[in-house]
C-alpha atoms as a PDB file:
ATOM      1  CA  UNK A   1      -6.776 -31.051  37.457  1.00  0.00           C
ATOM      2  CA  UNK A   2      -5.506 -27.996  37.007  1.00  0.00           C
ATOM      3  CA  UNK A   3      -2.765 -26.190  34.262  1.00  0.00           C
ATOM      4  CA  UNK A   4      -1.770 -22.925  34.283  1.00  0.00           C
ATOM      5  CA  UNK A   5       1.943 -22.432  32.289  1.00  0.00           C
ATOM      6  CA  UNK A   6       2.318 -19.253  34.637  1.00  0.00           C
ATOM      7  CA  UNK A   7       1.365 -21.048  38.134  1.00  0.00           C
ATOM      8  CA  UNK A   8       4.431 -20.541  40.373  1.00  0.00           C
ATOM      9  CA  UNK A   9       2.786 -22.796  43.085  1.00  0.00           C
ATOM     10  CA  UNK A  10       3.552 -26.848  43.872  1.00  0.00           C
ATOM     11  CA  UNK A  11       2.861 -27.938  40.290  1.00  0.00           C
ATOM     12  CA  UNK A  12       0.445 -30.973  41.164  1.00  0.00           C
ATOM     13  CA  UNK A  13      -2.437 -30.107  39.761  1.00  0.00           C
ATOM     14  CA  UNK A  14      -4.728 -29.336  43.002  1.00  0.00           C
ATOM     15  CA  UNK A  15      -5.463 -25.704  42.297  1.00  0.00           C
ATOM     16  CA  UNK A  16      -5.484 -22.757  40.040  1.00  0.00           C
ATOM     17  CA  UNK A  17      -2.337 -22.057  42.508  1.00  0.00           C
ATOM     18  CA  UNK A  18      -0.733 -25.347  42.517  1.00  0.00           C
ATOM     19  CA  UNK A  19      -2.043 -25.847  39.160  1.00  0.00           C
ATOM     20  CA  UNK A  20       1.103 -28.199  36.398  1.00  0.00           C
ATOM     21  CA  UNK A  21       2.559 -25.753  34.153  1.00  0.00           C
ATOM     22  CA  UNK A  22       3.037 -28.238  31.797  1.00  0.00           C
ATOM     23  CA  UNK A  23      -0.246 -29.974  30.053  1.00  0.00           C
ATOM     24  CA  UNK A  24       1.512 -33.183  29.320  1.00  0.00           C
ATOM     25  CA  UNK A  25       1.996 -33.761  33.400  1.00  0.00           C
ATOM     26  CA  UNK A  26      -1.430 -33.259  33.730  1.00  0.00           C
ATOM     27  CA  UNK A  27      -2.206 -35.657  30.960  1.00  0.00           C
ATOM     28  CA  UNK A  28      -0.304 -37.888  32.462  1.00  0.00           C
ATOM     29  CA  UNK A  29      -1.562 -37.825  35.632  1.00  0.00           C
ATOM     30  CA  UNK A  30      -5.456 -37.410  35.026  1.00  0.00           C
ATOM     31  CA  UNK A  31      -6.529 -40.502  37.170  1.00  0.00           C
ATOM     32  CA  UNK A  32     -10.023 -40.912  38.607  1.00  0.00           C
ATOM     33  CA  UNK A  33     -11.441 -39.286  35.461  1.00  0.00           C
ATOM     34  CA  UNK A  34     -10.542 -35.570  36.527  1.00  0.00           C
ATOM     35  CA  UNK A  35     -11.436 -33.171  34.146  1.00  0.00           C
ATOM     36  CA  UNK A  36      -8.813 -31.317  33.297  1.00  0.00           C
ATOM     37  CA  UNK A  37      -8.863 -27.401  32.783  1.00  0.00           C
ATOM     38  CA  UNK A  38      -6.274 -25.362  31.309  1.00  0.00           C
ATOM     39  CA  UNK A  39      -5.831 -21.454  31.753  1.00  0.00           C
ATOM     40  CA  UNK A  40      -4.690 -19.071  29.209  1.00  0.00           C
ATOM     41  CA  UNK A  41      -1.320 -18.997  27.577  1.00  0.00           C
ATOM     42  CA  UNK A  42       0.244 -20.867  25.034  1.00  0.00           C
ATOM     43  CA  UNK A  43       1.672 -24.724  25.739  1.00  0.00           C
ATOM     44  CA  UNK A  44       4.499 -26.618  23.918  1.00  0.00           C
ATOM     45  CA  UNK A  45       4.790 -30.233  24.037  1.00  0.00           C
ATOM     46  CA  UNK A  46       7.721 -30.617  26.179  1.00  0.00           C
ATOM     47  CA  UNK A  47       8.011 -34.673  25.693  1.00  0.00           C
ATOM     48  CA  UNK A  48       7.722 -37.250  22.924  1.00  0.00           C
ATOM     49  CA  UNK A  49       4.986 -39.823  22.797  1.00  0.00           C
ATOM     50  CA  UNK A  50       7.623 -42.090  25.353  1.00  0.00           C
ATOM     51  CA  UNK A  51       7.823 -39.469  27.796  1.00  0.00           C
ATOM     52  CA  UNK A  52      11.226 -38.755  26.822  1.00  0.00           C
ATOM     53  CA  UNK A  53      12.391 -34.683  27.255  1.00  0.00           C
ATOM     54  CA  UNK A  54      15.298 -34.969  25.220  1.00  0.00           C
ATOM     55  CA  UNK A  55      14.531 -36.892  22.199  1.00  0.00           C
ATOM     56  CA  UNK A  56      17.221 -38.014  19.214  1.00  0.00           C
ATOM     57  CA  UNK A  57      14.656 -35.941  16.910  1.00  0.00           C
ATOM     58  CA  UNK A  58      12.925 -32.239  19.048  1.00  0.00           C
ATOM     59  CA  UNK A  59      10.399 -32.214  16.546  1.00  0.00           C
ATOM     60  CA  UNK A  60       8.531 -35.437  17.169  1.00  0.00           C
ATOM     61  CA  UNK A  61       7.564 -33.861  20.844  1.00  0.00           C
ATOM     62  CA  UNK A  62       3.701 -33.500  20.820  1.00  0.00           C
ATOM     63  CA  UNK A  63       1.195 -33.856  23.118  1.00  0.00           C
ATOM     64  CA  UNK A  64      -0.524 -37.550  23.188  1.00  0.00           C
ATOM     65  CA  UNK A  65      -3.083 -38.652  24.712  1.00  0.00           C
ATOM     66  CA  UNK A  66      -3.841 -42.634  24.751  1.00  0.00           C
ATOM     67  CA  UNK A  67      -7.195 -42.852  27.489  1.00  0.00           C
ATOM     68  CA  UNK A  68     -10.507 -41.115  27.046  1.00  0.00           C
ATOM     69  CA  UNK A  69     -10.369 -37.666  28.951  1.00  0.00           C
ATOM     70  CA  UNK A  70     -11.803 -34.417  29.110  1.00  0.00           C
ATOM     71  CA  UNK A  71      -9.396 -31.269  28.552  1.00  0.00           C
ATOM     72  CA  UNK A  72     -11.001 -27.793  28.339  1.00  0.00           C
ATOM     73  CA  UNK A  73      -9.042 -24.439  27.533  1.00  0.00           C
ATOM     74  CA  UNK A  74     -10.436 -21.460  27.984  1.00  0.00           C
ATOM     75  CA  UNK A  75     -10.023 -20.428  31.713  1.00  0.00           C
ATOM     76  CA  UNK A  76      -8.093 -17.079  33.378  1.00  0.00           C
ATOM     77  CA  UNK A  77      -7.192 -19.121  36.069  1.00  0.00           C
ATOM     78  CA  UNK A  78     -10.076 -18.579  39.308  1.00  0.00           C
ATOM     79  CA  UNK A  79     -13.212 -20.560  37.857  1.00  0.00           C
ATOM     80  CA  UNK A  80     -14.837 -22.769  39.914  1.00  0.00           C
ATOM     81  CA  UNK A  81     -17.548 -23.808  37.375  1.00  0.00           C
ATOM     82  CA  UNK A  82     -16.610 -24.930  33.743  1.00  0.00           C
ATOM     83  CA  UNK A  83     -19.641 -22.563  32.646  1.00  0.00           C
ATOM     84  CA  UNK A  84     -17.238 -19.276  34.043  1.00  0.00           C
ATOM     85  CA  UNK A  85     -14.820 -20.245  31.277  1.00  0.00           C
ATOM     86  CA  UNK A  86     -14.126 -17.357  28.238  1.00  0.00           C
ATOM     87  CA  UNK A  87     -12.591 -18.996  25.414  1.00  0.00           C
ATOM     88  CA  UNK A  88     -13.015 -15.695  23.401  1.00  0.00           C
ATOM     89  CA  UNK A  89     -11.701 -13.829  25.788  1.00  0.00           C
ATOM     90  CA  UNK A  90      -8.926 -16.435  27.458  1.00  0.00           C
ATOM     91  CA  UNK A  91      -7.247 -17.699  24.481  1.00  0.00           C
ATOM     92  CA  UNK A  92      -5.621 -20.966  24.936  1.00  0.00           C
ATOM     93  CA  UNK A  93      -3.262 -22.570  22.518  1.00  0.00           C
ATOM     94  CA  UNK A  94      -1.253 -25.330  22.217  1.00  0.00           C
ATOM     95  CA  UNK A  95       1.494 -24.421  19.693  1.00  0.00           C
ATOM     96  CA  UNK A  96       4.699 -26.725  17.703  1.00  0.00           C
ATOM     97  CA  UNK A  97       6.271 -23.183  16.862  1.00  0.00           C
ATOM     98  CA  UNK A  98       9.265 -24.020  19.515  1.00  0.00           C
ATOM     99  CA  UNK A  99      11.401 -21.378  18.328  1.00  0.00           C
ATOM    100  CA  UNK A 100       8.164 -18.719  18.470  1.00  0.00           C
ATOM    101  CA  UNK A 101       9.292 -17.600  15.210  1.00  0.00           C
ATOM    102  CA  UNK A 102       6.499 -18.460  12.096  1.00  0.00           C
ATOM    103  CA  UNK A 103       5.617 -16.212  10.191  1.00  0.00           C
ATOM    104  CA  UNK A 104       2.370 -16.995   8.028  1.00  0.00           C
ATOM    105  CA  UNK A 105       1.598 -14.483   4.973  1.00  0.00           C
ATOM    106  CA  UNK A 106      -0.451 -14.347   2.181  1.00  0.00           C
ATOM    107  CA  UNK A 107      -3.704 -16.234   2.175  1.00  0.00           C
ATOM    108  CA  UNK A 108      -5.470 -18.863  -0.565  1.00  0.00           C
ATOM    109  CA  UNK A 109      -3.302 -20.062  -3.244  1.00  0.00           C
ATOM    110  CA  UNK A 110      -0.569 -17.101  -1.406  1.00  0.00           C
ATOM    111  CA  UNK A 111      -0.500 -18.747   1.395  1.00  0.00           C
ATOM    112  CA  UNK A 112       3.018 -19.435   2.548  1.00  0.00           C
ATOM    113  CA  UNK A 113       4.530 -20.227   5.752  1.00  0.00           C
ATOM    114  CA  UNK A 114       7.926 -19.349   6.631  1.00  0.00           C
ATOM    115  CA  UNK A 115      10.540 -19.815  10.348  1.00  0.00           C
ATOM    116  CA  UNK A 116       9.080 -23.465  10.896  1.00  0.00           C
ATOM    117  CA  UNK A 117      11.783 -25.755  10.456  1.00  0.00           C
ATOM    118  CA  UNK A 118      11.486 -27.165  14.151  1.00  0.00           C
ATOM    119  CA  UNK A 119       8.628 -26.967  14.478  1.00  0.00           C
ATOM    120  CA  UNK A 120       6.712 -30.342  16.152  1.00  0.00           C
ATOM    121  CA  UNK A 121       5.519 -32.649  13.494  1.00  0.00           C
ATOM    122  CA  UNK A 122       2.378 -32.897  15.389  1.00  0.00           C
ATOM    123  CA  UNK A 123       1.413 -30.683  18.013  1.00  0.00           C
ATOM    124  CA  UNK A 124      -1.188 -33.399  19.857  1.00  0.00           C
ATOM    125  CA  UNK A 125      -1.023 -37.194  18.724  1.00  0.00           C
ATOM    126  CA  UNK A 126      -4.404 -39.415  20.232  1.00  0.00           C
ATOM    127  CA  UNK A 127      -4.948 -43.073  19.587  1.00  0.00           C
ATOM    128  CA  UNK A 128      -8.230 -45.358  20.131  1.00  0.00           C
ATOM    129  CA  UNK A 129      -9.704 -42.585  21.846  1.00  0.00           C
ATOM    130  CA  UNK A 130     -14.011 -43.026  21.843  1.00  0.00           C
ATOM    131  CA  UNK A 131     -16.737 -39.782  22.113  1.00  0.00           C
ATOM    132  CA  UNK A 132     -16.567 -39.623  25.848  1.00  0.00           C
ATOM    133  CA  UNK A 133     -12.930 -38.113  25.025  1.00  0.00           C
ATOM    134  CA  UNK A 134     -13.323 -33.900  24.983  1.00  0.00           C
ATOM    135  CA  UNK A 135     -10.520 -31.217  23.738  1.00  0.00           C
ATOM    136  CA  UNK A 136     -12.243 -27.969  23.901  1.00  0.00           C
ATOM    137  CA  UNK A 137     -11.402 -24.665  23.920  1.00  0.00           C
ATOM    138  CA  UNK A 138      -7.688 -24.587  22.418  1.00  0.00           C
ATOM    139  CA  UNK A 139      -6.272 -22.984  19.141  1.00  0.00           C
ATOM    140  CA  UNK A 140      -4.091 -25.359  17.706  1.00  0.00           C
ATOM    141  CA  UNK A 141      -1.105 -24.122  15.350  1.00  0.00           C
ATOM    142  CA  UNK A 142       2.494 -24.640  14.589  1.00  0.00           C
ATOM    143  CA  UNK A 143       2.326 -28.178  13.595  1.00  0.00           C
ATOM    144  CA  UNK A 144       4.715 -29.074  10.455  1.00  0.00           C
ATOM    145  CA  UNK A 145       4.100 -32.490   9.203  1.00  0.00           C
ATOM    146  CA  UNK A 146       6.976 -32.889   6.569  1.00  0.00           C
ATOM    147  CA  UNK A 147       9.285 -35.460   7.647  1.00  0.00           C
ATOM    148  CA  UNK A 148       9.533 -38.720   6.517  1.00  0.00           C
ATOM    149  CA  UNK A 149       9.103 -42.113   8.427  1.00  0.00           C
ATOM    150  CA  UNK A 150       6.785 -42.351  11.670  1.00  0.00           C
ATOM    151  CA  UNK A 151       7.074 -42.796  15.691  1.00  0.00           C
ATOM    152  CA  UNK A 152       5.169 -45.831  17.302  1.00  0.00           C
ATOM    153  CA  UNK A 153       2.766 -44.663  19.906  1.00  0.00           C
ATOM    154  CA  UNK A 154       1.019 -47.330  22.203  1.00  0.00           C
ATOM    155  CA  UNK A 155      -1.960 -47.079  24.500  1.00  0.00           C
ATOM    156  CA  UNK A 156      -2.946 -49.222  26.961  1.00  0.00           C
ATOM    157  CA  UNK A 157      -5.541 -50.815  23.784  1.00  0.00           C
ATOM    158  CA  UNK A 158      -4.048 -49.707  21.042  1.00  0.00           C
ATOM    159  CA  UNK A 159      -0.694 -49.430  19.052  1.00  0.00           C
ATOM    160  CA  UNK A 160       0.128 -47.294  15.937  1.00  0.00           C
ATOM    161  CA  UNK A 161       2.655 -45.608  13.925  1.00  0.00           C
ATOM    162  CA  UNK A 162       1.790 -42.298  13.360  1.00  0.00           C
ATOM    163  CA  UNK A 163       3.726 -40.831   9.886  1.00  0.00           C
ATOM    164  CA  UNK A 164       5.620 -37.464  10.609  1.00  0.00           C
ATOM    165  CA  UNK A 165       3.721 -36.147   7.161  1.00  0.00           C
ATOM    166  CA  UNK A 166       0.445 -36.362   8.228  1.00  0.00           C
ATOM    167  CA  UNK A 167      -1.474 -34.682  10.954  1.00  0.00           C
ATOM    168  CA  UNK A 168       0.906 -31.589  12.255  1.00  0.00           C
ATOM    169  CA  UNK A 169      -2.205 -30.120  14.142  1.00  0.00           C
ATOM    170  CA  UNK A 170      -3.907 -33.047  15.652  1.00  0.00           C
ATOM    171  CA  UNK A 171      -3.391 -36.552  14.275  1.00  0.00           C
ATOM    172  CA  UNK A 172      -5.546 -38.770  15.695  1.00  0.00           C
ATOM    173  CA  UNK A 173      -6.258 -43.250  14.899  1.00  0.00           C
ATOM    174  CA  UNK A 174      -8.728 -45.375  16.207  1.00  0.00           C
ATOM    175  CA  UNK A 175      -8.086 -49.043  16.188  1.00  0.00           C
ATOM    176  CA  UNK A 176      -5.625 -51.693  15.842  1.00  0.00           C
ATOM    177  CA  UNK A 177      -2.606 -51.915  13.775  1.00  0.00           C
END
C-alpha cells in the first residue's frame, strides 16, 4: 500500500500514483497484510483514535495503530523493492506540530521548546501490538504530552486509556486493561 502526501492520483493505495495522501487511510485499510510504504514528506494525523476528523479536542488526533503491520518511510516515491529505499536521503516524518510553527532552542538543561500549544498529544498511539509489527524509517517530532485526563483506544484484542501526559512521540501498551 502505498502513501505519498503529494500523490494527486485516485488515493487508494495501488501505486506510487494512486498512492493515499493520508497515512491514517492507509492504516486503515492495510488488509491482507500489505506492507505499507510511505514516500517523503511530512504527515499529520488528520483523525483521532475513533476515526473522527473533527474532534471536541484537535490535539488528541494521532496516528493509531491497533493490528500488527509493517510501515516503512523512507521512499521518493518509484521503488519497486523495499531495499531502493533512502531514509537519509528521503526524509520521512510524521509530525503533531499542526500549526508548523515550533521552535526548539537551546540544548541540555537549555533546552526549551516554544509555538506548541496545539500540538497532538501524541503523534502515533499503538496498543497490543507483538514483534511482527514494523515502523521504520520515520522521524517522529511535534508530540506535546501535557494535558490532563486520557482517550480510550480499543483494538480488536485490546482496550486502553492512553493519558494525554505521557507518550507525545509514540505511546505505545501491550495488554489488557
Amino acid at each position: 500500500i502505498y502513501v505519498n502526501v503529494n500523490a494527486t492520483g485516485n488515493n487508494d493505495g495501488s501505486s506510487w500514483t494512486d498512492a493515499y495522501t493520508d497515512l491514517q487511510d492507509a492504516i486503515d485499510n492495510q488488509c491482507g497484510g500489505f506492507d505499507i510504504w510511505v514516500a517523503a514528506g511530512t504527515y499529520l494525523p488528520t483523525k483521532d483514535h475513533t476515526g473522527n476528523e473533527t474532534p471536541t479536542n484537535n490535539r488528541d488526533k494521532n496516528f493509531h495503530i491497533g493490528t500488527d503491520m509493517k510501515i516503512y518511510g523512507g521512499f521518493v516515491g518509484t521503488e519497486t523493492q523495499l531495499s531502493e529505499r533512502n531514509i537519509a536521503t528521503n526524509v520521512t516524518i510524521l509530525s503533531g506540530d499542526f500549526n508548523n510553527n515550533d521552535v526548539v532552542t537551546g540544548g541540555g538543561v537549555t533546552l526549551t521548546f516554544s509555538g506548541n500549544s496545539e500540538n497532538a498529544y501524541h503523534v502515533m498511539i499503538t496498543i497490543n501490538l507483538t514483534n511482527a509489527t514494523f515502523i521504520d524509517g520515520f522521524s517522529i517530532k511535534g508530540g506535546n504530552a501535557n494535558g490532563s485526563g486520557g482517550i480510550s483506544f480499543e483494538s480488536d484484542f485490546a482496550y486502553q486509556e492512553f493519558q494525554r501526559n505521557f507518550g507525545g512521540g509514540l505511546y505505545s501498551i501491550s495488554g489488557y486493561q
